[in-house]
C-alpha atoms as a PDB file:
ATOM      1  CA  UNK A   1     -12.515   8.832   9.151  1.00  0.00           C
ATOM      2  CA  UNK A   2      -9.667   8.105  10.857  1.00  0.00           C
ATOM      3  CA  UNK A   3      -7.009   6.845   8.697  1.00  0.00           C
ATOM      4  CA  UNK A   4      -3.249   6.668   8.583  1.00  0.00           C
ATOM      5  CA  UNK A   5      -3.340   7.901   5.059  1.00  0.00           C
ATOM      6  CA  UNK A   6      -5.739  10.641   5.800  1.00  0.00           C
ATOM      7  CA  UNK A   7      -2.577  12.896   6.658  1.00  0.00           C
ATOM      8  CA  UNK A   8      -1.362  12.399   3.226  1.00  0.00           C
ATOM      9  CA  UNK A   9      -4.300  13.353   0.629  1.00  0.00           C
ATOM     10  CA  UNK A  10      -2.461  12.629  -2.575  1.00  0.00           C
ATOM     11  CA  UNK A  11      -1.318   8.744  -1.450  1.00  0.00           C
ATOM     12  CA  UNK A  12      -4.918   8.360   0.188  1.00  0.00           C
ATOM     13  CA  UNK A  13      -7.001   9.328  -2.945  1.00  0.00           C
ATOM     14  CA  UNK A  14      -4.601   6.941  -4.820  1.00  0.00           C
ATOM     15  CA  UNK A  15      -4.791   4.263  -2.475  1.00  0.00           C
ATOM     16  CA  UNK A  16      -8.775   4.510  -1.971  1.00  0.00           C
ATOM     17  CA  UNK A  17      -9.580   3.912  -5.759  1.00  0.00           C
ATOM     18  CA  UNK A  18      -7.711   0.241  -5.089  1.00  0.00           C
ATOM     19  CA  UNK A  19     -11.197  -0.763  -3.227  1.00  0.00           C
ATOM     20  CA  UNK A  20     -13.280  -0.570  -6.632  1.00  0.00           C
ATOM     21  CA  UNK A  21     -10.851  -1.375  -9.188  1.00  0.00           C
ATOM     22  CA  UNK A  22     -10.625  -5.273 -10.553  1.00  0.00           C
ATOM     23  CA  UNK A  23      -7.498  -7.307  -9.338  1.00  0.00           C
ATOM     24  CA  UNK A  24      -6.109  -7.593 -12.671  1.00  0.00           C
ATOM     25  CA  UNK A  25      -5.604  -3.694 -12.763  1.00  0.00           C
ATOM     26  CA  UNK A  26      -4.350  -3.412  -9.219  1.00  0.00           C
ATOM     27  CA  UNK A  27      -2.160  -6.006  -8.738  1.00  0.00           C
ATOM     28  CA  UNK A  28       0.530  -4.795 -11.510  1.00  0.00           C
ATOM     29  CA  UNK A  29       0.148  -1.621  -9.332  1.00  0.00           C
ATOM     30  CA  UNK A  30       0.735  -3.038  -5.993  1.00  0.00           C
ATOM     31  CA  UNK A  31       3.789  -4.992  -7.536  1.00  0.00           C
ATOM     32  CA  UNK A  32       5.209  -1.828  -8.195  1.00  0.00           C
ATOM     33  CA  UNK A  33       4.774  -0.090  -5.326  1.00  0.00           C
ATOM     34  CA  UNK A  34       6.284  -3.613  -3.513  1.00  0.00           C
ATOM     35  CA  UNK A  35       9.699  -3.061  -5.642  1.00  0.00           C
ATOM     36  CA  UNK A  36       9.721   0.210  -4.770  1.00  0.00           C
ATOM     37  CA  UNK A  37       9.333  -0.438  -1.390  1.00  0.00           C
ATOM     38  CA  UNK A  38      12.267  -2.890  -1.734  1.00  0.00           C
ATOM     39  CA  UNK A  39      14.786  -0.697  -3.236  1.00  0.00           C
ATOM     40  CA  UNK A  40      14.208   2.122  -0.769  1.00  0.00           C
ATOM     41  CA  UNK A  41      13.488  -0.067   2.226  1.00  0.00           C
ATOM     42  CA  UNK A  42      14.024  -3.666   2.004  1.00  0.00           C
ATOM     43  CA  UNK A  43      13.531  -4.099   5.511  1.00  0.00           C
ATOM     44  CA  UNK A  44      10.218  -3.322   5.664  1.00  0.00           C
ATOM     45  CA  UNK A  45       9.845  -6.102   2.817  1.00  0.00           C
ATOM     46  CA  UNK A  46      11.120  -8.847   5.327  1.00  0.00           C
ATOM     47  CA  UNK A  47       9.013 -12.011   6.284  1.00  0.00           C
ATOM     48  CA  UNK A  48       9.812 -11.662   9.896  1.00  0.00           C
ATOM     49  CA  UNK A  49       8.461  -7.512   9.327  1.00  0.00           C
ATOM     50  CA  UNK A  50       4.836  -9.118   8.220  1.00  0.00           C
ATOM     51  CA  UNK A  51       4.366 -10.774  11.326  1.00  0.00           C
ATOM     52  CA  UNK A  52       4.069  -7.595  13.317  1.00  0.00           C
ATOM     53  CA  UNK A  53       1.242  -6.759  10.771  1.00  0.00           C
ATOM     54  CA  UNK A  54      -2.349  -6.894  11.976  1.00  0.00           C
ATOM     55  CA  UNK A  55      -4.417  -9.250  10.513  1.00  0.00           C
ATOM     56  CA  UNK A  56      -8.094  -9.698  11.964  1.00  0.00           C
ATOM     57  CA  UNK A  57      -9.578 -12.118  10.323  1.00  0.00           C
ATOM     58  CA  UNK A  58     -12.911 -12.717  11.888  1.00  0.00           C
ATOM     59  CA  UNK A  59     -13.317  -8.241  10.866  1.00  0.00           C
ATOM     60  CA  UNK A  60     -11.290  -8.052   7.791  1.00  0.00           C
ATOM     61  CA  UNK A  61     -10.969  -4.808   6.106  1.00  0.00           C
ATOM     62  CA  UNK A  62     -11.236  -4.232   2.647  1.00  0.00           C
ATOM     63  CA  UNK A  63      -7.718  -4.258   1.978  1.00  0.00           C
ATOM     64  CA  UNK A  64      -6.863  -7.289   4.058  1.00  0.00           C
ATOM     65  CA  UNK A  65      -8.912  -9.639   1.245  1.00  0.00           C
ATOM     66  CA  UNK A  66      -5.925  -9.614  -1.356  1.00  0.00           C
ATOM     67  CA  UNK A  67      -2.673 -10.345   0.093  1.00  0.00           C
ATOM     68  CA  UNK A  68      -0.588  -7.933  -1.618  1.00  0.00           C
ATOM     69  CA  UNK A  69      -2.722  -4.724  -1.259  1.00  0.00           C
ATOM     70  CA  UNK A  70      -2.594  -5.988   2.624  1.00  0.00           C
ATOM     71  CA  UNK A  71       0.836  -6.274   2.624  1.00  0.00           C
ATOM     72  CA  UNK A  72       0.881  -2.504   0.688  1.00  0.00           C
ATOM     73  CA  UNK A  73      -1.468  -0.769   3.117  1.00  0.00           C
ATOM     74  CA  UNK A  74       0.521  -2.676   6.488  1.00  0.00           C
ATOM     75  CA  UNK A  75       4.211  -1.425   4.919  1.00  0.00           C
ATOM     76  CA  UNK A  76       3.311   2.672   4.107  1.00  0.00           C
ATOM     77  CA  UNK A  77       1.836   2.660   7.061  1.00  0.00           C
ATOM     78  CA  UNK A  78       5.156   3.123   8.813  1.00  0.00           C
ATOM     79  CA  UNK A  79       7.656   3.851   5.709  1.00  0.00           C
ATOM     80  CA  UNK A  80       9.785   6.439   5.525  1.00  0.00           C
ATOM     81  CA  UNK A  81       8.389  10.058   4.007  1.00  0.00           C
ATOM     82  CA  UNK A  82      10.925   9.768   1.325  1.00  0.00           C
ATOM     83  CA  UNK A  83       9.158   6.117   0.699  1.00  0.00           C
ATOM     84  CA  UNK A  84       5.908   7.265   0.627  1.00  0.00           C
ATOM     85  CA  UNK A  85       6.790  10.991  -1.699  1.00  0.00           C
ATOM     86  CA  UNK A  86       8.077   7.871  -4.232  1.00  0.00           C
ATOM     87  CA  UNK A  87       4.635   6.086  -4.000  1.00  0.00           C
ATOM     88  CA  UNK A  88       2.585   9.239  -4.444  1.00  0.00           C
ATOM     89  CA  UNK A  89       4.938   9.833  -7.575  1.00  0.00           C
ATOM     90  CA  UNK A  90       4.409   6.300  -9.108  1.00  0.00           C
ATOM     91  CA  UNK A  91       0.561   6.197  -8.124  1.00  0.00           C
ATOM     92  CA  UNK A  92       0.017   9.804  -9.941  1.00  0.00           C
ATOM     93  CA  UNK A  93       1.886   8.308 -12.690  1.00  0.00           C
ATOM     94  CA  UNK A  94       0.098   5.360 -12.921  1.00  0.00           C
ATOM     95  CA  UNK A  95      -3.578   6.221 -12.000  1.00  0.00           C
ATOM     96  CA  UNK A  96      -3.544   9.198 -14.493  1.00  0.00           C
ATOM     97  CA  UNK A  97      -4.747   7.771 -17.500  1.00  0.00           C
END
């Protein structure tokens, strides 16, 4: 497969398991990773940002059924490395147990 993530194993593992775990374990997740993404790049976290997002829905992927892990998956797709070393950190941290 050919994914963005791909390139980065350790955020790509991480992000995969979202697909099979039950919204009320991901979303506290996702929030996190959102205020993250805010304090190290707020502009990514701007309404007129999630307009240049791609959003298909007549062939929705997995992601794209709960709003925030869309908006997640659309906003490391072009953050910074230093944004997405943080993510890796908290996901490791928080996937763990």
């Amino acid at each position: 497969m050919n994914r963005w993530y791909d390139k980065r194993p350790k955020l790509g593992t991480n992000l995969d398991k979202f697909k099979g775990m039950k919204q009320e374990v991901r979303e506290p997740i996702l929030n996190d990773i959102i205020e993250l993404v805010k304090q190290s790049q707020p502009s990514l976290m701007t309404i007129e940002k999630a307009f240049d997002f791609r959003l298909n829905c007549s062939r929705l992927r997995w992601y794209e059924h709960d709003p925030h892990c869309w908006l997640v998956f659309n906003v490391l797709e072009i953050a910074k490395i230093s944004t997405l070393e943080s993510v890796e950190e908290l996901l490791a941290s928080r996937m763990s147990a």
